[in-house]
C-alpha atoms as a PDB file:
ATOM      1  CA  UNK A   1     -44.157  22.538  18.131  1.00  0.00           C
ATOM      2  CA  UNK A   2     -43.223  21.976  14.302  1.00  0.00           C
ATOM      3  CA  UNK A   3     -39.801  20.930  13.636  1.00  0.00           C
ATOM      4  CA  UNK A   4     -38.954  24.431  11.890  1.00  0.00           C
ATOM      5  CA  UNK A   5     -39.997  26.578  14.894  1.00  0.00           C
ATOM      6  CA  UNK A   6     -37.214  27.690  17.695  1.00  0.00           C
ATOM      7  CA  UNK A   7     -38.131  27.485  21.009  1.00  0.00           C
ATOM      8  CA  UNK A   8     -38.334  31.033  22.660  1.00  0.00           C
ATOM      9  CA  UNK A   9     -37.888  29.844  26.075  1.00  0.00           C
ATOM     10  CA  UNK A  10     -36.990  25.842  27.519  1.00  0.00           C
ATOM     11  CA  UNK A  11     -35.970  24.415  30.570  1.00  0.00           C
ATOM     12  CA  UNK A  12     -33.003  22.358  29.367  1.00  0.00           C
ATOM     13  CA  UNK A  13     -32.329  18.595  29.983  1.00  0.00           C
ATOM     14  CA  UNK A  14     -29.427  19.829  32.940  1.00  0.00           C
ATOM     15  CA  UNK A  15     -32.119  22.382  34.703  1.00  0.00           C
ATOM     16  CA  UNK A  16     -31.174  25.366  32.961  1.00  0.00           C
ATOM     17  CA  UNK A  17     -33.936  28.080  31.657  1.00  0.00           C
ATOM     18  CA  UNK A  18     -32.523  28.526  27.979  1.00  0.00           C
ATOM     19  CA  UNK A  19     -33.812  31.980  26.633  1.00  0.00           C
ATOM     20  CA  UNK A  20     -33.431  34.404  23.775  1.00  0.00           C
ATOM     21  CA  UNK A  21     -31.230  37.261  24.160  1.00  0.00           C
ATOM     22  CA  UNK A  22     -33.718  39.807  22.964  1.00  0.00           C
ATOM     23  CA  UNK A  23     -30.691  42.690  23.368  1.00  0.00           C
ATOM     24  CA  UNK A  24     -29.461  40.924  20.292  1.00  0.00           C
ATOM     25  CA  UNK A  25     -32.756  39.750  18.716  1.00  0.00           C
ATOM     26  CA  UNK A  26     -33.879  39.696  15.767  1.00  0.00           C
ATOM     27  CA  UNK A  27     -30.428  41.337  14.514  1.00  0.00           C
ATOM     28  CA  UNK A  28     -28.772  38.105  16.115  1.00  0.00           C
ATOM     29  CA  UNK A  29     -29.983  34.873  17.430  1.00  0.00           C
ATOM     30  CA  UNK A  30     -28.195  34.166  20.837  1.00  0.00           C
ATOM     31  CA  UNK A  31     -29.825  32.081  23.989  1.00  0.00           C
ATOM     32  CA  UNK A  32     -28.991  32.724  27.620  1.00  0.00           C
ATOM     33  CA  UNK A  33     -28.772  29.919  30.068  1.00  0.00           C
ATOM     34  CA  UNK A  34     -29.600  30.519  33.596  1.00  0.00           C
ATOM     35  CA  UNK A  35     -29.358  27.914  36.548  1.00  0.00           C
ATOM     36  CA  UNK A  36     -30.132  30.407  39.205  1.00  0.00           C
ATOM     37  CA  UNK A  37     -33.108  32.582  39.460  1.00  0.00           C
ATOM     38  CA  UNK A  38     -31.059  35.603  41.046  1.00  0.00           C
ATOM     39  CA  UNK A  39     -29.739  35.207  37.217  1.00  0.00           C
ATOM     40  CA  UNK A  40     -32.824  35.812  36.342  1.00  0.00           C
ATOM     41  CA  UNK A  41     -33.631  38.537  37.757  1.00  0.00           C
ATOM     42  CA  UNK A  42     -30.424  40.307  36.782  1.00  0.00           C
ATOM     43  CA  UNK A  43     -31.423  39.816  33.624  1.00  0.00           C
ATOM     44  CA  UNK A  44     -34.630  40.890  33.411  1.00  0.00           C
ATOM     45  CA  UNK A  45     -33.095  44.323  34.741  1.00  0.00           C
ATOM     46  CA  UNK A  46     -30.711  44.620  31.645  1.00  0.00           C
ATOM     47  CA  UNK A  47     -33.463  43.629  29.723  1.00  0.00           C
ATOM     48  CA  UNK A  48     -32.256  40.754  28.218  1.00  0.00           C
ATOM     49  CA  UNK A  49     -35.148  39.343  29.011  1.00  0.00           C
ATOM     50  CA  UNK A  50     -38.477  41.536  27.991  1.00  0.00           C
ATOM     51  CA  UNK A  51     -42.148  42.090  27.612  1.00  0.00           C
ATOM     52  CA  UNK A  52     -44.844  40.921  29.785  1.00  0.00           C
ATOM     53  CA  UNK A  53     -45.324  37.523  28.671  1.00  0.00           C
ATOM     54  CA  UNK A  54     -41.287  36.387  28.608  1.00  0.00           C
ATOM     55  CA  UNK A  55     -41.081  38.133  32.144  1.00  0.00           C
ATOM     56  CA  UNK A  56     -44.193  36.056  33.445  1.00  0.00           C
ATOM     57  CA  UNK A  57     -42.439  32.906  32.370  1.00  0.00           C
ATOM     58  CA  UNK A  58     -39.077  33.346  33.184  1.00  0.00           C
ATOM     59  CA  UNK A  59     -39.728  34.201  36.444  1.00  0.00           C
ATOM     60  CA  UNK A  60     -41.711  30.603  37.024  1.00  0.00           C
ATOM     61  CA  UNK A  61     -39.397  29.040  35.528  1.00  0.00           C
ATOM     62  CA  UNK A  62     -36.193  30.961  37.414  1.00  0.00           C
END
């Protein structure tokens, strides 16, 4: 990843997932943390969390 890039998705250094908010996005560039994966799964309901390819990933990682 180039140093100019930001990182759509992580798992964080204290086992969080660390995600765009993509309610917000690309008006406003917020992350989400999530340490549990019923967390998760709220927010892919809300739809903080969409498409097919951030919902495939979150979900492994959550």
């Amino acid at each position: 990843r180039k140093d100019n890039m930001i990182a759509s998705i992580e798992w964080t250094s204290d086992n969080k997932v660390k995600m765009i908010d993509q309610t917000l996005f690309p008006h406003k560039l917020e992350f989400l943390e999530f340490d549990d994966y019923r967390d998760v799964a709220t927010s892919i309901k809300v739809m903080n969390i969409r498409g097919a390819p951030a919902i495939g990933v979150a979900a492994a990682m959550g």
